[in-house]
Protein backbone atom coordinates (compact mmCIF):
# COMPACT_ATOMS: atom_id res chain seq x y z
CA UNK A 1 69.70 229.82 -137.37
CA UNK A 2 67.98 227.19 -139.53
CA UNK A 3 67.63 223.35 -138.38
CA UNK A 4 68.91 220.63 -139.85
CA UNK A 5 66.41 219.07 -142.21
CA UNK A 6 65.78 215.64 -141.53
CA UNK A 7 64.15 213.43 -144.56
CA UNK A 8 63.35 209.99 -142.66
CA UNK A 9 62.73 206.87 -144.67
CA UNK A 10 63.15 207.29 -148.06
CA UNK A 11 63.24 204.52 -150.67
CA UNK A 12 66.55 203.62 -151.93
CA UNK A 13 66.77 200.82 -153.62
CA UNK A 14 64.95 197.20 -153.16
CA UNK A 15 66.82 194.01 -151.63
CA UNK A 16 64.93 190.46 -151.17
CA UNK A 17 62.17 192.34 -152.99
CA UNK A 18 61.66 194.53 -149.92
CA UNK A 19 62.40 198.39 -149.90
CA UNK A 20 65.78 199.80 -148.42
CA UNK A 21 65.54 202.98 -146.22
CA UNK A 22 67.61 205.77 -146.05
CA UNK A 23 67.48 208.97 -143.82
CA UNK A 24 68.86 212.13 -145.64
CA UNK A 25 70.07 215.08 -142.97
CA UNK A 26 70.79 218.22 -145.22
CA UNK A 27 72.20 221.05 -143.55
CA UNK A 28 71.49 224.58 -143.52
CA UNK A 29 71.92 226.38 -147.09
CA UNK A 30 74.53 228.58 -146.22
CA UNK A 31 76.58 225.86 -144.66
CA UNK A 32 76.26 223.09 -147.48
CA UNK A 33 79.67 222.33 -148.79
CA UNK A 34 77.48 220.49 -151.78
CA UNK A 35 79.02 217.00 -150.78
CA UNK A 36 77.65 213.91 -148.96
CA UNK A 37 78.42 211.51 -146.49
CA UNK A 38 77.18 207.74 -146.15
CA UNK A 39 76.99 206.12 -142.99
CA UNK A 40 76.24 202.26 -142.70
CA UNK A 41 76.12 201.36 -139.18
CA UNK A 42 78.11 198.61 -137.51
CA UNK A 43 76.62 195.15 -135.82
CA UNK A 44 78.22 192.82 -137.82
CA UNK A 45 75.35 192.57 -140.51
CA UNK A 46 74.18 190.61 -137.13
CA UNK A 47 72.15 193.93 -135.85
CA UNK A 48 71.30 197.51 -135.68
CA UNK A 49 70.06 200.11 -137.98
CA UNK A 50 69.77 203.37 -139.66
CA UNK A 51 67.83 204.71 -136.44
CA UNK A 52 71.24 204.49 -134.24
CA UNK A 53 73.32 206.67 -135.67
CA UNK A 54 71.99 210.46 -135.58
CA UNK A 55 74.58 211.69 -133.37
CA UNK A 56 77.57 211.05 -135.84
CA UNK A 57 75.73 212.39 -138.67
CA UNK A 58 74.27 215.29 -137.39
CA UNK A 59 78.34 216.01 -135.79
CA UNK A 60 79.16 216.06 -139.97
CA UNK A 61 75.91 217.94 -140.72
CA UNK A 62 76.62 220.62 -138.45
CA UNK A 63 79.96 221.56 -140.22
CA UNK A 64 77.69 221.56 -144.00
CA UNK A 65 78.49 218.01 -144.92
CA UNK A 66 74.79 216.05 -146.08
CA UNK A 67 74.83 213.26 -144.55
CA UNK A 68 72.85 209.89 -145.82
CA UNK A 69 72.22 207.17 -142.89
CA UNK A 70 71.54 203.68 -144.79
CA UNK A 71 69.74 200.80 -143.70
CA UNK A 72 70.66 196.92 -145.48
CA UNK A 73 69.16 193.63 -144.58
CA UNK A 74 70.74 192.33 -141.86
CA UNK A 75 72.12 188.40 -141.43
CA UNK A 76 68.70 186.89 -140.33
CA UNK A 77 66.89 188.01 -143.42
CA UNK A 78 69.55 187.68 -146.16
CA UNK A 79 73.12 185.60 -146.13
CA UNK A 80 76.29 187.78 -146.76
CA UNK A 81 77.23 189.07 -149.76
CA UNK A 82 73.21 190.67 -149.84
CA UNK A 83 74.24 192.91 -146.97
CA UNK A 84 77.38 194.29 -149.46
CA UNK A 85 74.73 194.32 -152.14
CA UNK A 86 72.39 196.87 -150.50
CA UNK A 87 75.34 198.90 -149.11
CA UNK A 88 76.38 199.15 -153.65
């Protein structure tokens, strides 16, 4: 059976003139259902990231959904609406 394939850290977009991350977990071939998935991940725009969220997505990823785990500046770096912006 063939692994989930995992593409960590790739350039998005750009917010506050730094680079927004995204991890990209494609399933196997003969499981894709051709659609995606994007997961932000909660903490209030106060904390958290991309990184803390595998389990859900690989749950969808497992029945052939692609799943997209995005990253956004958080409340420390950037006052609300930029958080929104990133997540557009």
């Amino acid at each position: 059976m063939t692994e989930i394939r995992v593409d960590k850290d790739i350039v998005f977009g750009s917010g506050g003139g730094r680079p927004l991350l995204c991890d990209v977990y494609t399933p196997p071939e003969h499981r894709h259902k051709h659609a995606a998935l994007i997961f932000l991940h909660g903490g209030g725009f106060t904390g958290g990231s991309k990184d803390g969220i595998d389990e859900r997505v690989g749950h969808f990823d497992a029945v052939g959904y692609t799943g997209i785990a995005s990253d956004y500046r958080l409340s420390d770096e950037a006052r609300c609406p930029a958080q929104i912006h990133d997540a557009k």
